[in-house]
C-alpha atoms as a PDB file:
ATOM      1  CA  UNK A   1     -78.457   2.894 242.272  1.00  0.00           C
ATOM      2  CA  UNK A   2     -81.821   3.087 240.933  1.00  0.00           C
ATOM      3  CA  UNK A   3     -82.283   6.806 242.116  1.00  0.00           C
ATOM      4  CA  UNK A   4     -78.805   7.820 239.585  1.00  0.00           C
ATOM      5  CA  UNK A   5     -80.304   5.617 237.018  1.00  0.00           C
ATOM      6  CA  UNK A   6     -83.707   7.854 237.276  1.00  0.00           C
ATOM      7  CA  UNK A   7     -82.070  10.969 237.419  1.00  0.00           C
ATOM      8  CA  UNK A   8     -79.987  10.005 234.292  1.00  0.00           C
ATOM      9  CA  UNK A   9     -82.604   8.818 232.576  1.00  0.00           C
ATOM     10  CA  UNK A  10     -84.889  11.766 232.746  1.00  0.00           C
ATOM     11  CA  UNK A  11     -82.096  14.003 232.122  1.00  0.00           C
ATOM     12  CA  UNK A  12     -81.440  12.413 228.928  1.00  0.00           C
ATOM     13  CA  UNK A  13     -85.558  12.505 228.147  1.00  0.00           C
ATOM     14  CA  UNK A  14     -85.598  16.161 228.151  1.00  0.00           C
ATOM     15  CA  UNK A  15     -83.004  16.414 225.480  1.00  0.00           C
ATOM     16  CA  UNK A  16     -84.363  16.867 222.119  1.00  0.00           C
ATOM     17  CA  UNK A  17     -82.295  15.031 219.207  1.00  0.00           C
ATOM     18  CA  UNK A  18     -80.359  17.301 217.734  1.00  0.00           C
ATOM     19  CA  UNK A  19     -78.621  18.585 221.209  1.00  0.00           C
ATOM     20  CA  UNK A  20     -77.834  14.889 221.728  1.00  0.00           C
ATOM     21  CA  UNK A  21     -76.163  14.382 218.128  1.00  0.00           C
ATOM     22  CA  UNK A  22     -74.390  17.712 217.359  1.00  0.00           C
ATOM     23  CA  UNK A  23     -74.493  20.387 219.344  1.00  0.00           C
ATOM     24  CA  UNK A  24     -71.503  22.448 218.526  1.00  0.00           C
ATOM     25  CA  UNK A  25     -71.887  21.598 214.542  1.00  0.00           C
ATOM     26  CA  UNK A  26     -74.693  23.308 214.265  1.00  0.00           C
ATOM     27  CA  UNK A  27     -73.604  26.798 214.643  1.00  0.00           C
ATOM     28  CA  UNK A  28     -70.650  26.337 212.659  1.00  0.00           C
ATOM     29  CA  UNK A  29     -72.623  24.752 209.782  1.00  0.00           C
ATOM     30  CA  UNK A  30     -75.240  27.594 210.119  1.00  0.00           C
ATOM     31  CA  UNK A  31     -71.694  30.401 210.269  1.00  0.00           C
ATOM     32  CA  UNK A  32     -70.636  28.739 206.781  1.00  0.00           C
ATOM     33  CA  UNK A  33     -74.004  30.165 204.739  1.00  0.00           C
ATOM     34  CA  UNK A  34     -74.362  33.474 206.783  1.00  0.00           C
ATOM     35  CA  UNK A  35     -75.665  35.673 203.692  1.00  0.00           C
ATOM     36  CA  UNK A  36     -77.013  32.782 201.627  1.00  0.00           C
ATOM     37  CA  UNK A  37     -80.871  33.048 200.746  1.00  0.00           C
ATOM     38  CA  UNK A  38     -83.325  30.283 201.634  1.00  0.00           C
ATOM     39  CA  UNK A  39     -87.028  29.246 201.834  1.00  0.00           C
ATOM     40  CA  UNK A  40     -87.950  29.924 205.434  1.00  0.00           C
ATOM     41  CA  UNK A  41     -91.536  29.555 207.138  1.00  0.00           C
ATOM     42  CA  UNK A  42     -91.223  32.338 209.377  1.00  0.00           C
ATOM     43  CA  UNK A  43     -90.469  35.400 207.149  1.00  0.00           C
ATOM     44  CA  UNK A  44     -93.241  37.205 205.621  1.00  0.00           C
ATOM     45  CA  UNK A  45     -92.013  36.870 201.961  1.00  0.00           C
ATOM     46  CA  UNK A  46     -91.282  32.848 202.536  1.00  0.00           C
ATOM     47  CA  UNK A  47     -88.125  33.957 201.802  1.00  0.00           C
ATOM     48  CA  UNK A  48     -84.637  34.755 203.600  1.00  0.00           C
ATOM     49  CA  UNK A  49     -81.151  35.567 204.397  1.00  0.00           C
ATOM     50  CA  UNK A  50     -79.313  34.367 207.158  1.00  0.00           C
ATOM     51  CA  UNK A  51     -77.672  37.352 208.613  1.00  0.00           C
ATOM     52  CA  UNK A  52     -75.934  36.261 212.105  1.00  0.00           C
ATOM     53  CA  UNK A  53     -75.430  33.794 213.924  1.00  0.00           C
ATOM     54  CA  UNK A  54     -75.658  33.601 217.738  1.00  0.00           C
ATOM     55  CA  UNK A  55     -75.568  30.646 220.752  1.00  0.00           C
ATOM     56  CA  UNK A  56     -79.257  30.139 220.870  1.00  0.00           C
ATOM     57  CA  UNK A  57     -80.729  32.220 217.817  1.00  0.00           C
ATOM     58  CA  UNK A  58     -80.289  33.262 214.149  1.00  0.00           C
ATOM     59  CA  UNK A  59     -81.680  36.738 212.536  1.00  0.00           C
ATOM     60  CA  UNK A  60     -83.285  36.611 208.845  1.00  0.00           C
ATOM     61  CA  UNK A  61     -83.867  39.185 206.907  1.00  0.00           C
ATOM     62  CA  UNK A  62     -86.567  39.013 204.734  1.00  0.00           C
ATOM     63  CA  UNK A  63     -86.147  39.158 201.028  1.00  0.00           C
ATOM     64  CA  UNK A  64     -88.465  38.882 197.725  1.00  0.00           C
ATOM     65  CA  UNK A  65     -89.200  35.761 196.965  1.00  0.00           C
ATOM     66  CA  UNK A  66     -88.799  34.397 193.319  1.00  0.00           C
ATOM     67  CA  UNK A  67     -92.121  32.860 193.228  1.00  0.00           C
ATOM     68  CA  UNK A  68     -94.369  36.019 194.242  1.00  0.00           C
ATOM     69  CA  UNK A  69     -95.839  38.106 190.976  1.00  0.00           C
ATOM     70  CA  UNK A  70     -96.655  41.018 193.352  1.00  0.00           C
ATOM     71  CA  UNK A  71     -93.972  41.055 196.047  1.00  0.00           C
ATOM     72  CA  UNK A  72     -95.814  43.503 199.421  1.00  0.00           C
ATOM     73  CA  UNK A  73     -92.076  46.203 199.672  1.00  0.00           C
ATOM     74  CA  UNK A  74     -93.157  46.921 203.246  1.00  0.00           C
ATOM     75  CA  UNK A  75     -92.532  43.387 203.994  1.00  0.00           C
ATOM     76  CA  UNK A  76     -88.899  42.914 202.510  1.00  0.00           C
ATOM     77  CA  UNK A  77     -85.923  43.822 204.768  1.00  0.00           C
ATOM     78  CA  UNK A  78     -87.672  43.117 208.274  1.00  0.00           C
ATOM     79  CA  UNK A  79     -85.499  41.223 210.652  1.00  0.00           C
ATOM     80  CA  UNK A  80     -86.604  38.417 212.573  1.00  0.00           C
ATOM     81  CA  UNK A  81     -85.127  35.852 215.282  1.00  0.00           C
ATOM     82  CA  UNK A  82     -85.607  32.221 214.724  1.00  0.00           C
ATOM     83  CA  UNK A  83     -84.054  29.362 217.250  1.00  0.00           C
ATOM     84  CA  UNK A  84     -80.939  28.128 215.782  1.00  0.00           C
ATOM     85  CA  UNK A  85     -82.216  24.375 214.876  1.00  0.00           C
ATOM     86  CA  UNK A  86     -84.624  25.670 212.954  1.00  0.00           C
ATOM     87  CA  UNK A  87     -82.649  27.531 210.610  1.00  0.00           C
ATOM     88  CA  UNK A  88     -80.360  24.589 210.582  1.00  0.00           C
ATOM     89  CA  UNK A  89     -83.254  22.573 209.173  1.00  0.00           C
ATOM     90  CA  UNK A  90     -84.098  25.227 207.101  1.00  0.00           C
ATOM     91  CA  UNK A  91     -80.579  25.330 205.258  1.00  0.00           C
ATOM     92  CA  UNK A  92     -79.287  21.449 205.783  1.00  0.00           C
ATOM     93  CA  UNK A  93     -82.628  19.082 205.833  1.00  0.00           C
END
């Protein structure tokens, strides 16, 4: 008895939040703004389009951002992977 309730209990530990709440919403919310343009950490500009959509991971492609007087070319249309929860917070936080 108290060895299942162990096991179950780290189990549950190594979950992070968002696998616990929603698992399965996330890729469909993150499927309804494929194309859409938002602020995003990881792109060079600070600035990107969600492109596709996959089980674990999302590609970006970079885009100019609205806020940069002298926008670097070289650094607009480069592709990039980012783990699907964060471009879920990126879009829906």
């Amino acid at each position: 008895m108290v060895k299942q309730f162990t096991t179950k209990l780290l189990k549950i530990n190594n979950m992070n939040i968002v696998t616990i709440i929603a698992p399965n919403t996330q890729s469909a919310d993150l499927k309804s703004v494929i194309g859409k343009d938002v602020s995003q950490n990881q792109s060079p500009t600070c600035r990107a389009r969600l492109v596709s959509v996959g089980k674990t991971n999302c590609i970006f492609e970079s885009v100019p951002s609205p806020y940069d007087k002298f926008p670097k070319p070289e650094f607009v249309g480069v592709r990039y992977k980012v783990p699907n929860w964060i471009a879920w917070n990126s879009f829906f936080y």
